[in-house]
N, C-alpha and C. Protein backbone atom coordinates (compact mmCIF):
# COMPACT_ATOMS: atom_id res chain seq x y z
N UNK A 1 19.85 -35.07 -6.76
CA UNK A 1 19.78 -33.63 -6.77
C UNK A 1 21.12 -33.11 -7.31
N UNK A 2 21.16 -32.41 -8.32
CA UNK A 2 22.25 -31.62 -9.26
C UNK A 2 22.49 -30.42 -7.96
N UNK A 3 23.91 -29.91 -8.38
CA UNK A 3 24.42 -28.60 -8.06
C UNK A 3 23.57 -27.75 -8.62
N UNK A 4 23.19 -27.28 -9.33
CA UNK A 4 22.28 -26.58 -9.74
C UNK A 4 20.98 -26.11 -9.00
N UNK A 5 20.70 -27.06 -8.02
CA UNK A 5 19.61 -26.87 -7.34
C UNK A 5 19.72 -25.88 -6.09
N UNK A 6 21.44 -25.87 -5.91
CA UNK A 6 22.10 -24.76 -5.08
C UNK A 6 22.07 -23.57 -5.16
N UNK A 7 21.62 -23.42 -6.71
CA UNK A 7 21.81 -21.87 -7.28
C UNK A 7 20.63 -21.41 -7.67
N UNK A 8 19.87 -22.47 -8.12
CA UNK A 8 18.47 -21.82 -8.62
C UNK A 8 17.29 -21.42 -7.81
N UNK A 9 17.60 -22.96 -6.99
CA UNK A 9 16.00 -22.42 -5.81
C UNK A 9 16.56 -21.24 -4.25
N UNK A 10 17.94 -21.22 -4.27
CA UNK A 10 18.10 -19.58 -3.62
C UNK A 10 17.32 -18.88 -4.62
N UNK A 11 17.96 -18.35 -5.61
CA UNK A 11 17.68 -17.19 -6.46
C UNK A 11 16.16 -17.04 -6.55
N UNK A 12 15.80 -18.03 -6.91
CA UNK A 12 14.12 -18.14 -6.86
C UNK A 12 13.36 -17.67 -5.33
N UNK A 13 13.97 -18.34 -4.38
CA UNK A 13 13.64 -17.63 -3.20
C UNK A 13 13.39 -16.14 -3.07
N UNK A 14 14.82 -15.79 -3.67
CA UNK A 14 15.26 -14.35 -3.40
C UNK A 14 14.06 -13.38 -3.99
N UNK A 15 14.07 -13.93 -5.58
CA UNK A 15 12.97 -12.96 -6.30
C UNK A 15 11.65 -13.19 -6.05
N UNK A 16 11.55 -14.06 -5.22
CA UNK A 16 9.98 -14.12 -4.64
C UNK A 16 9.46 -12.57 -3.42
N UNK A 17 10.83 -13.01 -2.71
CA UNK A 17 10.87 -12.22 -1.64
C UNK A 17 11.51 -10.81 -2.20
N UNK A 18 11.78 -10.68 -3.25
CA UNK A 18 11.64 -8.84 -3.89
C UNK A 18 10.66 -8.83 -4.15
N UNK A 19 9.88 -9.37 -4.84
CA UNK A 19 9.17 -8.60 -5.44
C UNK A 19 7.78 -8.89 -4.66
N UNK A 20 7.88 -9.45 -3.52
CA UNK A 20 6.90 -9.15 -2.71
C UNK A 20 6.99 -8.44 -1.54
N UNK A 21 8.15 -7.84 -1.48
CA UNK A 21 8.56 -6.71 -1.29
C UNK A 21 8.71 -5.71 -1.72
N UNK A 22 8.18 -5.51 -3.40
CA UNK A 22 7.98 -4.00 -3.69
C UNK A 22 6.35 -4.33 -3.67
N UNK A 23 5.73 -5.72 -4.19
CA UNK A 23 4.39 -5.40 -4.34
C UNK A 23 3.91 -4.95 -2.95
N UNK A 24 3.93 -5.75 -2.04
CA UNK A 24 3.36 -5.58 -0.53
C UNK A 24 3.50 -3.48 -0.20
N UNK A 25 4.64 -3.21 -0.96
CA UNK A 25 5.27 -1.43 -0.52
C UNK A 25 3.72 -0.80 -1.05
N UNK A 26 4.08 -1.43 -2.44
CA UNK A 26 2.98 -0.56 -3.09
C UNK A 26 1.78 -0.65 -2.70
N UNK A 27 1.13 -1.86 -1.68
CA UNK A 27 -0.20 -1.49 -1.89
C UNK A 27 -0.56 -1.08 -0.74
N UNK A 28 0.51 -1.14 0.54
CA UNK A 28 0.46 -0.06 1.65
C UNK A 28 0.14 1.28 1.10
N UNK A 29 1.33 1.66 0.17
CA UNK A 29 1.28 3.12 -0.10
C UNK A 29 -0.22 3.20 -0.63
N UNK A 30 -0.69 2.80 -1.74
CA UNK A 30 -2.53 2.75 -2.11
C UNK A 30 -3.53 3.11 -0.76
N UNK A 31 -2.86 2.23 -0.20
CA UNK A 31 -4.21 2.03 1.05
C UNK A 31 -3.99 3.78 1.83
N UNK A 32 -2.72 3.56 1.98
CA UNK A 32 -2.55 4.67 2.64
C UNK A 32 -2.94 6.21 1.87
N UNK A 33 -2.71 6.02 0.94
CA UNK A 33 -3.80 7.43 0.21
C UNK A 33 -4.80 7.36 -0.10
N UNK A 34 -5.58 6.11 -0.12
CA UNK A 34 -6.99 6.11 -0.23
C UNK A 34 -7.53 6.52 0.97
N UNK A 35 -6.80 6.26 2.33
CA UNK A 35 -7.31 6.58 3.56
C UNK A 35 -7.16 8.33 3.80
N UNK A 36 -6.34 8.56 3.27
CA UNK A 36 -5.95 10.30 3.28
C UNK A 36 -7.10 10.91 2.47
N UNK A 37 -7.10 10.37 1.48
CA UNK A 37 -8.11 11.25 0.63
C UNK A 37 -9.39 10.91 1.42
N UNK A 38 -10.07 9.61 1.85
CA UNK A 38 -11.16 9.87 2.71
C UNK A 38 -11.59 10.76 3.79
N UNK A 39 -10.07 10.58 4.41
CA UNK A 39 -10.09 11.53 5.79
C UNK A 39 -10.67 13.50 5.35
N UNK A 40 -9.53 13.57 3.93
CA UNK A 40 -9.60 14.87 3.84
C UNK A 40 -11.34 14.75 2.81
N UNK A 41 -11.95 14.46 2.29
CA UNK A 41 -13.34 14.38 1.95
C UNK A 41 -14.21 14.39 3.43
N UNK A 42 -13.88 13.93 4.22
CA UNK A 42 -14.90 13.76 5.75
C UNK A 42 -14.53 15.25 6.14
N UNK A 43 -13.58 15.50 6.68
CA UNK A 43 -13.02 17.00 7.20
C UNK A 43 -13.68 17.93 6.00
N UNK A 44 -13.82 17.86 5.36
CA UNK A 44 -14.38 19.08 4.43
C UNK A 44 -15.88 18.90 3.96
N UNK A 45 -16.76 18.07 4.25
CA UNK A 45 -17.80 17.57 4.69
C UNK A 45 -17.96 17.86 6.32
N UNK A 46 -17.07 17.86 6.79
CA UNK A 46 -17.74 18.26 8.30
C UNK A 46 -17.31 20.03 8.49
N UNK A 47 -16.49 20.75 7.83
CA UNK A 47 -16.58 22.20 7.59
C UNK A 47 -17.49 22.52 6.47
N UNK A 48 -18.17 22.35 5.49
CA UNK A 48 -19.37 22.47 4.93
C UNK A 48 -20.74 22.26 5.91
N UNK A 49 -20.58 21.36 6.84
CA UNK A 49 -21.70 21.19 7.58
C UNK A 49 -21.99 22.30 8.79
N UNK A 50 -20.49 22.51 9.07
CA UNK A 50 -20.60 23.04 10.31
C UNK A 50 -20.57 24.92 9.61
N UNK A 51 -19.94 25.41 8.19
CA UNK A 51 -20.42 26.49 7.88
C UNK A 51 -21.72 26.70 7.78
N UNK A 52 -22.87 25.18 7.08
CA UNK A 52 -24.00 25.51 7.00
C UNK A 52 -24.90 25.81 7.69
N UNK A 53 -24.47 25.36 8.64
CA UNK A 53 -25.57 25.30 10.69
C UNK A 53 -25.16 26.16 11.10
N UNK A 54 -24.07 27.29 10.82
CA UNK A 54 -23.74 28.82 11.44
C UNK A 54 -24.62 29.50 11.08
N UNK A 55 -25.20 29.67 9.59
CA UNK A 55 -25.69 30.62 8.80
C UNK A 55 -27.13 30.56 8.71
């Protein structure tokens, strides 16, 4: 095993663990506005329903 192996498979570590640390960010954030926009489609589906059963 070369010196080299000191420097590369950190670094390699490292950029594994960025960038599955921005991917993992990003697809929280996705999930998390796909769930918002559902919520706010249900809530405005349930005030359409509930204006229509007043009238």
């Amino acid at each position: 095993m070369t010196s080299a192996h000191f420097i590369y498979i950190p670094m390699l570590l490292l950029v594994g663990i960025v960038l599955g640390f921005v991917l993992g960010g990003r697809a929280a954030r996705d999930a998390y506005e796909l769930q918002r926009k559902k919520d706010e489609a249900r809530a405005a589906a349930r005030a359409e329903r509930e204006s229509a059963g007043k009238s």
